[in-house]
C-alpha atoms as a PDB file:
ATOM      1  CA  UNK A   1       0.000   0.000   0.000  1.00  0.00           C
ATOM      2  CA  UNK A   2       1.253   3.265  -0.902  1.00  0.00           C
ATOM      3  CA  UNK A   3       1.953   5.705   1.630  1.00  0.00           C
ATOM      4  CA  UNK A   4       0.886   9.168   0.230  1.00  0.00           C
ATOM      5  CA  UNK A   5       1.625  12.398   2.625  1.00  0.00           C
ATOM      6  CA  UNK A   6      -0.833  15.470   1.235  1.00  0.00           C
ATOM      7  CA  UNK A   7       0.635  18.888   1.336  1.00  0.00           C
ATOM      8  CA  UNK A   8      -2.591  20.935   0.674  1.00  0.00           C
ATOM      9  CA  UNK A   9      -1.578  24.986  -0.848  1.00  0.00           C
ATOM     10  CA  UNK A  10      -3.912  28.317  -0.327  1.00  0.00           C
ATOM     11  CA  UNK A  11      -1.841  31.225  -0.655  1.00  0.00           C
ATOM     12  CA  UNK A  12       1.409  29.625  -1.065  1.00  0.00           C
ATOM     13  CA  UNK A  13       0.787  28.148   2.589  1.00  0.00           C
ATOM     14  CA  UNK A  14       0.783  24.934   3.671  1.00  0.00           C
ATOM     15  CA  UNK A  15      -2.754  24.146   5.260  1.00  0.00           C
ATOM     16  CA  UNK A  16      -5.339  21.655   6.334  1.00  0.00           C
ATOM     17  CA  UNK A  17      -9.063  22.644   5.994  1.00  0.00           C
ATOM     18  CA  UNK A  18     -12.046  21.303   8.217  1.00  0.00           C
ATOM     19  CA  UNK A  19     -14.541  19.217   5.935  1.00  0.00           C
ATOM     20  CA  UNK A  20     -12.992  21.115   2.858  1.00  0.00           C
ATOM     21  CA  UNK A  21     -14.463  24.426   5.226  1.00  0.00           C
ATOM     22  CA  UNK A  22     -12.088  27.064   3.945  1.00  0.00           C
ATOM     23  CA  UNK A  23     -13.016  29.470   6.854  1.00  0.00           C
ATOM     24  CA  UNK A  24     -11.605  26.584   9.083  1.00  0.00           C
ATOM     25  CA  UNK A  25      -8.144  26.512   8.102  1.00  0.00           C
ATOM     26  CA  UNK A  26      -5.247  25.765  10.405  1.00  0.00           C
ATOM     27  CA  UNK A  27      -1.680  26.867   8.878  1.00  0.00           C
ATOM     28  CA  UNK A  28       1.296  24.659   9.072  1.00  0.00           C
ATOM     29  CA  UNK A  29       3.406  26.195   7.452  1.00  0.00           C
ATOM     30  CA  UNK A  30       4.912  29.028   4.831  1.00  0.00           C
ATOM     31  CA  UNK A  31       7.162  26.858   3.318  1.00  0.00           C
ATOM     32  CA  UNK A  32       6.090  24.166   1.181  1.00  0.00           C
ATOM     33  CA  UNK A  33       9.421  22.552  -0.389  1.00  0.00           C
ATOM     34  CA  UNK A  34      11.008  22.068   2.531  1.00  0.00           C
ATOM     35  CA  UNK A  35       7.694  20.238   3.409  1.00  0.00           C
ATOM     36  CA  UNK A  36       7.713  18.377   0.392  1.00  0.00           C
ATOM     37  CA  UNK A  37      11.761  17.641   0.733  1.00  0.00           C
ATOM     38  CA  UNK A  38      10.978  16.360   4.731  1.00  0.00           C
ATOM     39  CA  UNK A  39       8.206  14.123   3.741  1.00  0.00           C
ATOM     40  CA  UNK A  40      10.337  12.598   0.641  1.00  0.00           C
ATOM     41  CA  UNK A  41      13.053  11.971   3.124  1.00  0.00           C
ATOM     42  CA  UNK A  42      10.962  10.168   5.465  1.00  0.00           C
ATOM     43  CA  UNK A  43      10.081   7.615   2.100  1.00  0.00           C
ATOM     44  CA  UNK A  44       6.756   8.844   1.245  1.00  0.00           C
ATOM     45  CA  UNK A  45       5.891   6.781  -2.099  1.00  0.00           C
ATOM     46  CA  UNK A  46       4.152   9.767  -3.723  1.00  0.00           C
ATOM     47  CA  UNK A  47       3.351  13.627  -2.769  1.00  0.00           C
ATOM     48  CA  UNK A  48      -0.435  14.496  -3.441  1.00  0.00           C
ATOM     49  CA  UNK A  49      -0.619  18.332  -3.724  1.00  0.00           C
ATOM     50  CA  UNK A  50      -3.470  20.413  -3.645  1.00  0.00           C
ATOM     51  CA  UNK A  51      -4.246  23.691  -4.590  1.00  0.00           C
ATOM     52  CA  UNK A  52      -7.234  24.940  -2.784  1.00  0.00           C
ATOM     53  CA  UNK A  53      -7.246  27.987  -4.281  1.00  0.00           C
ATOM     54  CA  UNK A  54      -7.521  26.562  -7.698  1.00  0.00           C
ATOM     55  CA  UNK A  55     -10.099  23.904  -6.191  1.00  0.00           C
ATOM     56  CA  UNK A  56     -12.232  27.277  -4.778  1.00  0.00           C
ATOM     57  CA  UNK A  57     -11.889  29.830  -8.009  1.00  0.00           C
ATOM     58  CA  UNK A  58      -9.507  32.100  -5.214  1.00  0.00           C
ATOM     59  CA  UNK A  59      -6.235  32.108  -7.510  1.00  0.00           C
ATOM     60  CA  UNK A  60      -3.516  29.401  -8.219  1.00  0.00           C
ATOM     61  CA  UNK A  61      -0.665  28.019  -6.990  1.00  0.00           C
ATOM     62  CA  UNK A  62       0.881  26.520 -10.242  1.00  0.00           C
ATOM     63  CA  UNK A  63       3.951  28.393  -9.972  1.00  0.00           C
ATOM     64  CA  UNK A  64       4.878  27.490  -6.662  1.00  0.00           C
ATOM     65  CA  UNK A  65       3.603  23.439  -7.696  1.00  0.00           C
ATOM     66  CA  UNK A  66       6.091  23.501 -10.174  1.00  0.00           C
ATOM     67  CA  UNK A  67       8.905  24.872  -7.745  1.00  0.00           C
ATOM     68  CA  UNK A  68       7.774  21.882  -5.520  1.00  0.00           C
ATOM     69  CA  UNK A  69       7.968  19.257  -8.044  1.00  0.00           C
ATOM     70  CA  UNK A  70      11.062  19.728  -9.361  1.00  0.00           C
ATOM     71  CA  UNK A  71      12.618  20.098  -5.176  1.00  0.00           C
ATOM     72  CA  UNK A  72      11.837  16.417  -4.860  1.00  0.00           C
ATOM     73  CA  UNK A  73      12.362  13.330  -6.921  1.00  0.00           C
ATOM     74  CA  UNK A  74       9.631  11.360  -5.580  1.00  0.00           C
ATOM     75  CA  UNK A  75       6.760  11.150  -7.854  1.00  0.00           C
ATOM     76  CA  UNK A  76       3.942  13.340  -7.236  1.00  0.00           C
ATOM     77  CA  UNK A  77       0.096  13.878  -7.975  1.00  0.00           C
ATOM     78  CA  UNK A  78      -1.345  17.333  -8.741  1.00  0.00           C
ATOM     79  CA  UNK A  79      -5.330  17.835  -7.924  1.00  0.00           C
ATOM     80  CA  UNK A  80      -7.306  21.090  -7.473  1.00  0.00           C
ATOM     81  CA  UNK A  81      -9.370  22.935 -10.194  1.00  0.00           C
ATOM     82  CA  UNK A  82      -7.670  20.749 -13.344  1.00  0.00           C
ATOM     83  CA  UNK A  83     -11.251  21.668 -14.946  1.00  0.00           C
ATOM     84  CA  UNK A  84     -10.285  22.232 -18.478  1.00  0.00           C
ATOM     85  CA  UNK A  85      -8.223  20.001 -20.910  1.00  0.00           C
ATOM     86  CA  UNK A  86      -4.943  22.287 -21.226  1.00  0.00           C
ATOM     87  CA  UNK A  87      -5.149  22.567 -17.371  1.00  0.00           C
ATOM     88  CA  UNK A  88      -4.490  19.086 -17.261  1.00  0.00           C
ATOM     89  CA  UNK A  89      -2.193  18.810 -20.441  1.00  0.00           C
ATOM     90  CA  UNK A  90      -0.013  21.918 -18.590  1.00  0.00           C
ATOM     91  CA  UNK A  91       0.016  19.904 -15.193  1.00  0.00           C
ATOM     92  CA  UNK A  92       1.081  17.121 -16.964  1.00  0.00           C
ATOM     93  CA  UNK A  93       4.196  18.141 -18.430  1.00  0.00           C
ATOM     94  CA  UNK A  94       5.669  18.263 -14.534  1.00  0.00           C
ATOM     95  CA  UNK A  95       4.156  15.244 -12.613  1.00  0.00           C
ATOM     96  CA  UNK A  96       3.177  12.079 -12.680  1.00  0.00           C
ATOM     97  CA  UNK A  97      -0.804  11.864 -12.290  1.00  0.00           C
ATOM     98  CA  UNK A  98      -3.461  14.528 -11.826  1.00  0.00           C
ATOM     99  CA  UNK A  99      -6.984  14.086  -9.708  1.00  0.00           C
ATOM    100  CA  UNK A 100      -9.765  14.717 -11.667  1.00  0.00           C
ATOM    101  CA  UNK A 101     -12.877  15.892  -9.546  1.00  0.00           C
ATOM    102  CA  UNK A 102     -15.556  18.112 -10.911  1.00  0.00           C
ATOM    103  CA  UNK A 103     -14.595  17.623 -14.768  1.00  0.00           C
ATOM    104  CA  UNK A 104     -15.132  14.111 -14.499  1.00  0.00           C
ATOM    105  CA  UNK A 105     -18.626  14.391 -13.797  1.00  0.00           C
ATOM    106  CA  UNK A 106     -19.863  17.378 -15.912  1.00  0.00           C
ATOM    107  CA  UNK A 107     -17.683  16.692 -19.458  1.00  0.00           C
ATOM    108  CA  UNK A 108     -17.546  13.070 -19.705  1.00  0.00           C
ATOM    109  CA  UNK A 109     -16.858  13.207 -23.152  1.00  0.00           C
ATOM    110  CA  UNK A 110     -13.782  15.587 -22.415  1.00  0.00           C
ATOM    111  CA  UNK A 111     -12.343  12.841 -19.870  1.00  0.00           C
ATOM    112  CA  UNK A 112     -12.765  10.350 -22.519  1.00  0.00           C
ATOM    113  CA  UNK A 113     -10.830  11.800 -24.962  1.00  0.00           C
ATOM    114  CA  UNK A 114      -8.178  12.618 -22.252  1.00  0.00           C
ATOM    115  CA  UNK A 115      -8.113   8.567 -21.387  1.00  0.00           C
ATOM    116  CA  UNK A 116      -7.203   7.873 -25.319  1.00  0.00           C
ATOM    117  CA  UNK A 117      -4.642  10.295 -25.046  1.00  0.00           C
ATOM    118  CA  UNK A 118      -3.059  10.023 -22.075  1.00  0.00           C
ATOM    119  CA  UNK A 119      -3.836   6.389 -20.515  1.00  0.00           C
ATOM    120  CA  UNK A 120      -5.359   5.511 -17.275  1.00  0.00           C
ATOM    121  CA  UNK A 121      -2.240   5.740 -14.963  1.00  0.00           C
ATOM    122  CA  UNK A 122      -2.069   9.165 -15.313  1.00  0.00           C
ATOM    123  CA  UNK A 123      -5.753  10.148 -14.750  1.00  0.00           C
ATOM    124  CA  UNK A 124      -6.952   9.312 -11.431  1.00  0.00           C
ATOM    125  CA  UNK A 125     -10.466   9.683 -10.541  1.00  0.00           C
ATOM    126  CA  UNK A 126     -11.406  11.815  -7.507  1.00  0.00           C
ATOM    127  CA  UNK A 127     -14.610  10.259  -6.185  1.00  0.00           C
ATOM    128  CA  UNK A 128     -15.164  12.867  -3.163  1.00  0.00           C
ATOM    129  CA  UNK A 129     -18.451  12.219  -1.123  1.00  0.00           C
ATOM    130  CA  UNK A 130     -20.843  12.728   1.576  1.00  0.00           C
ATOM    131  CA  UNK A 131     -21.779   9.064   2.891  1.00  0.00           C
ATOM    132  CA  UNK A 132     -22.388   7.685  -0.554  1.00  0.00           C
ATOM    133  CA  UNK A 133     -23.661  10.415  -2.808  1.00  0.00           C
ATOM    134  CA  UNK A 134     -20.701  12.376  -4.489  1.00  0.00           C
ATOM    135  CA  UNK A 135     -20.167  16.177  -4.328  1.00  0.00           C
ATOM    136  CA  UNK A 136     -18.277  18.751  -6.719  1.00  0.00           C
ATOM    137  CA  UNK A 137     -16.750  21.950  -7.396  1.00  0.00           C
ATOM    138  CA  UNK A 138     -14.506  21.892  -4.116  1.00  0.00           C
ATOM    139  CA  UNK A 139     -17.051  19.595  -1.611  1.00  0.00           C
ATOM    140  CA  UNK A 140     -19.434  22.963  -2.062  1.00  0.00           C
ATOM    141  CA  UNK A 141     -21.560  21.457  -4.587  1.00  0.00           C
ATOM    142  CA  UNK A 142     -24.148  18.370  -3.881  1.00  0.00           C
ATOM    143  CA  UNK A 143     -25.211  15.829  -6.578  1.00  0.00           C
ATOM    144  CA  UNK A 144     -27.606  12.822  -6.253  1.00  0.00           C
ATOM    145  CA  UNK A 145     -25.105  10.658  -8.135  1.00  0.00           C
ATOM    146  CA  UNK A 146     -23.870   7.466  -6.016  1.00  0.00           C
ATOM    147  CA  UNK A 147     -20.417   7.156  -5.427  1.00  0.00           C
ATOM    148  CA  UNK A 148     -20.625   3.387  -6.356  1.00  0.00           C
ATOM    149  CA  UNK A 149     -22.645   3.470  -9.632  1.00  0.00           C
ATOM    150  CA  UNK A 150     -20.413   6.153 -10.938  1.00  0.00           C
ATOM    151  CA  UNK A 151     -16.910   4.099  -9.783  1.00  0.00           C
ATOM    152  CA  UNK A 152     -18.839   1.154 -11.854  1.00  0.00           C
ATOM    153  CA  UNK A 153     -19.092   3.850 -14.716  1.00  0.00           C
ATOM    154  CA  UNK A 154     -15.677   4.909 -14.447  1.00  0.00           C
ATOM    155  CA  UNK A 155     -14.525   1.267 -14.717  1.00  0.00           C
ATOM    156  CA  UNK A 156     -16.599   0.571 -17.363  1.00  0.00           C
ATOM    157  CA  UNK A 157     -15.419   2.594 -19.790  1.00  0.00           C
ATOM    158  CA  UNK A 158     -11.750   2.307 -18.623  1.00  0.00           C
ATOM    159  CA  UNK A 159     -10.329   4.109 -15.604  1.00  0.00           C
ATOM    160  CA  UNK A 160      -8.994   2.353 -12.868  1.00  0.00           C
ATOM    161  CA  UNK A 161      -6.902   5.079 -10.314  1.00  0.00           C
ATOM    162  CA  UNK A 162      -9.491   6.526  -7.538  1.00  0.00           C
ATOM    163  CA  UNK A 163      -9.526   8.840  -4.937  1.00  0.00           C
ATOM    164  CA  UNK A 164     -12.180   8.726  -2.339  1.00  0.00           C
ATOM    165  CA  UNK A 165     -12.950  10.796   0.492  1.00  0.00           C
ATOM    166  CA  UNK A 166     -15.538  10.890   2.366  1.00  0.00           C
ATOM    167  CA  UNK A 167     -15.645  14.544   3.245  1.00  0.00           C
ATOM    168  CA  UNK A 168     -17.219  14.182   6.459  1.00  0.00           C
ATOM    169  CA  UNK A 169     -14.151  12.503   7.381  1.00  0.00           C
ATOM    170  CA  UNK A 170     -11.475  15.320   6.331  1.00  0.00           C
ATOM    171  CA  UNK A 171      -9.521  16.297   8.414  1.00  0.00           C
ATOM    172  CA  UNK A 172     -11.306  15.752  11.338  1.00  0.00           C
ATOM    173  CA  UNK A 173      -8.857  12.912  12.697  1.00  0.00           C
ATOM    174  CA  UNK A 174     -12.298  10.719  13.559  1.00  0.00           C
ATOM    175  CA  UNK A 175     -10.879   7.525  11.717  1.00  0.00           C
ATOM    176  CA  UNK A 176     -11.209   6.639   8.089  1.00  0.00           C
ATOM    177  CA  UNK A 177     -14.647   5.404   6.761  1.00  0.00           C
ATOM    178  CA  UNK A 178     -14.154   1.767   6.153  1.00  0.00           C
ATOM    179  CA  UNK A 179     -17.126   0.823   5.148  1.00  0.00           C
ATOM    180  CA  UNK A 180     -17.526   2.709   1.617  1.00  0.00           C
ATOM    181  CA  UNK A 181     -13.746   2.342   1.478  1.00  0.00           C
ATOM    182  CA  UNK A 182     -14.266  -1.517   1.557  1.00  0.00           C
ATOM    183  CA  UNK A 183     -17.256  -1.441  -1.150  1.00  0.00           C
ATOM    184  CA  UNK A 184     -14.989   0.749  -3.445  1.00  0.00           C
ATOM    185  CA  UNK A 185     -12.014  -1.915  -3.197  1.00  0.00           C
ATOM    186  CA  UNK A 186     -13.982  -4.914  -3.574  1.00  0.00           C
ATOM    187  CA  UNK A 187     -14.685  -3.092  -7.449  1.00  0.00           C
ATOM    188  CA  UNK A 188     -12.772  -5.412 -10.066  1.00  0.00           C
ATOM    189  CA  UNK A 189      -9.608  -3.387 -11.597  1.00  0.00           C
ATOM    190  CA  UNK A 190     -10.350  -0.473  -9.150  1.00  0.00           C
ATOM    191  CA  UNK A 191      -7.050   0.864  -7.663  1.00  0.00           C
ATOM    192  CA  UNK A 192      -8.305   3.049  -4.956  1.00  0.00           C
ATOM    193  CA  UNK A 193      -6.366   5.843  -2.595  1.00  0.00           C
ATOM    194  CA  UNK A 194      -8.071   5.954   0.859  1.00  0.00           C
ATOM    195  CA  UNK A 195      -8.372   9.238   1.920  1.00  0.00           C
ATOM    196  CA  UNK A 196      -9.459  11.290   5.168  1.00  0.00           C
ATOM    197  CA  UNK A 197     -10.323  10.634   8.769  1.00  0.00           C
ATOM    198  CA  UNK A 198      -6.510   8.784   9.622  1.00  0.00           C
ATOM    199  CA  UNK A 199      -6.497   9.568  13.228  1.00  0.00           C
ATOM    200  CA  UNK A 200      -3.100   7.488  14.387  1.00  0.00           C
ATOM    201  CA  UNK A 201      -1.180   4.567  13.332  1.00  0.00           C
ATOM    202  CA  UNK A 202      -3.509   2.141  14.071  1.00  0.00           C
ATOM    203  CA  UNK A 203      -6.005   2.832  11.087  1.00  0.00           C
ATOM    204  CA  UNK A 204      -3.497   1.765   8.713  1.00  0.00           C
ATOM    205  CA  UNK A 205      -4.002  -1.752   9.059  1.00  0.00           C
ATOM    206  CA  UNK A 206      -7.511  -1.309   8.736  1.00  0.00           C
ATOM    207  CA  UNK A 207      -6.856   0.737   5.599  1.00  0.00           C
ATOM    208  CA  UNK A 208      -4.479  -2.069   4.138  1.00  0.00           C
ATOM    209  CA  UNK A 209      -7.344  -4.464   5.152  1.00  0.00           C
ATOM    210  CA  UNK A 210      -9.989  -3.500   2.995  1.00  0.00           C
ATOM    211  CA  UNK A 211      -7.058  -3.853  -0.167  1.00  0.00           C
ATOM    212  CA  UNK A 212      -6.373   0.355  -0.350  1.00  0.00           C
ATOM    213  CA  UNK A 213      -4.002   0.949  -3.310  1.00  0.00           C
ATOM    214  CA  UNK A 214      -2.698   3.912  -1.370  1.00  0.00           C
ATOM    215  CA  UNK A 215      -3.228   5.882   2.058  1.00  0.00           C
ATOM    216  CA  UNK A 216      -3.089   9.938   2.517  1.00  0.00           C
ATOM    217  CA  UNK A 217      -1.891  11.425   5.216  1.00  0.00           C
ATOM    218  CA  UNK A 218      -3.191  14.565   6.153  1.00  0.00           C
ATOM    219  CA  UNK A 219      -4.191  16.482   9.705  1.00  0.00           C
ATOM    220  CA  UNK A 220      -2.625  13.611  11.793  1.00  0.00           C
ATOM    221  CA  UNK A 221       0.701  13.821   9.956  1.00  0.00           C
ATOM    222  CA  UNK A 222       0.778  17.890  10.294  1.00  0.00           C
ATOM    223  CA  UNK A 223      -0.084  17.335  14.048  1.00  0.00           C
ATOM    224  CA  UNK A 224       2.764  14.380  14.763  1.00  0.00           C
ATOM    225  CA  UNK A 225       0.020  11.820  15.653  1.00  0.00           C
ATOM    226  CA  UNK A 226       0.929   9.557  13.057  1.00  0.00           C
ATOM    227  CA  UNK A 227       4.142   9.195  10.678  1.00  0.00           C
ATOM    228  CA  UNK A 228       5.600   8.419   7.279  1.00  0.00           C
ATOM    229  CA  UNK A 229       8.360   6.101   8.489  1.00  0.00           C
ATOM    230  CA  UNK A 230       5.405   3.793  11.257  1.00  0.00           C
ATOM    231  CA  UNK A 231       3.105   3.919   8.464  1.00  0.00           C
ATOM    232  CA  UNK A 232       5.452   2.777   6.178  1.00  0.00           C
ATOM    233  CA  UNK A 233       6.026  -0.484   8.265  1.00  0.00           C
ATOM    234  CA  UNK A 234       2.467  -1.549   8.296  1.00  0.00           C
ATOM    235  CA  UNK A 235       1.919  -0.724   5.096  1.00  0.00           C
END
């Protein structure tokens, strides 16, 4: 299982938001290599950047990203407001994968074309929910799609890398949600990155259980409750 620290950017700071709340943000820091440079150094398998900013319509980051990526030599994965095809062409030419939230579910015919060009290892689906149904635009927008049926979609036409969160799990160090984490690995060919709620080292196992491709750490990393090297171990 891949162990995947998140280093989340709003102006040019490192920070974790509340349930994706961006008037609950706690700063960790101003510097955001030598964040990126600490976690690769403790053997993080991939760096999963985020810029909020770009997620909320408040700005970018994409100058700073590309300052980051090329600081470390551990791959990483860019995700945040990649809602247009040159977005995502651009963001390719520096890292490895990019999350694809809101685009996937509003130009499906976009995303296809994107699959034939690019492959599915470099496209990785960001399923982000609320207990089951899947929300958009930055967690601010509800749907009435199910997180399931559309993962089934997904697969069905030929994507395979996921991200799910269950939003009322971010970053509120409450323990991952297991049980939609379990349904979306038991999906044939579905590589999925389990993300929000990791409270301490002993969700990992729990995480590895249900067959996670990956793990993000988030809050409990920033606040020393868990780390790269433990996780690593039981990973």
């Amino acid at each position: 299982m891949k162990v995947i620290p998140a280093i989340d950017l709003m102006n040019g700071q490192v920070v974790r938001l509340y349930k994706g709340d961006p008037n609950q943000k706690t700063i960790y820091s101003d510097d955001p290599i030598s964040i990126a440079k600490k976690w690769e150094s403790a053997g993080a398998d991939l760096i999963h950047l985020v810029d909020l900013d770009a997620t909320l319509g408040l700005g970018s980051n994409f100058e700073l990203i590309k300052k980051i990526v090329s600081s470390v030599s551990v791959p990483v994965e860019i995700a945040g407001g990649l809602r247009s095809e040159s977005l995502i062409l651009e963001a390719l030419k520096i890292v490895d994968r990019v999350v694809i939230g809101t685009m996937a579910f509003k130009e499906p015919e976009l995303l296809q074309n994107l699959l034939t060009k690019l492959g599915s290892d470099k496209l990785v689906i960001s399923v982000d929910h609320k207990d089951g149904i899947i929300v958009t635009h930055g967690w601010q927008s509800n749907t009435d799609i199910s997180l399931i049926d559309s993962m089934n979609e997904f697969l069905g036409v030929g994507f395979t890398e996921f991200l799910l969160t269950n939003v009322n799990r971010d970053g509120t160090l409450e323990g991952p949600d297991l049980e939609f984490l379990e349904e979306a690995c038991s999906l044939d060919k579905a590589n999925v990155i389990a993300s929000g709620g990791i409270s301490n080292i002993d969700d990992i196992p729990k995480v590895k259980e249900k067959n996670a491709w990956g793990v993000i750490l988030g809050k409990a990393l920033y606040e020393n409750k868990i780390s790269i090297e433990e996780t690593k171990k039981l990973s």
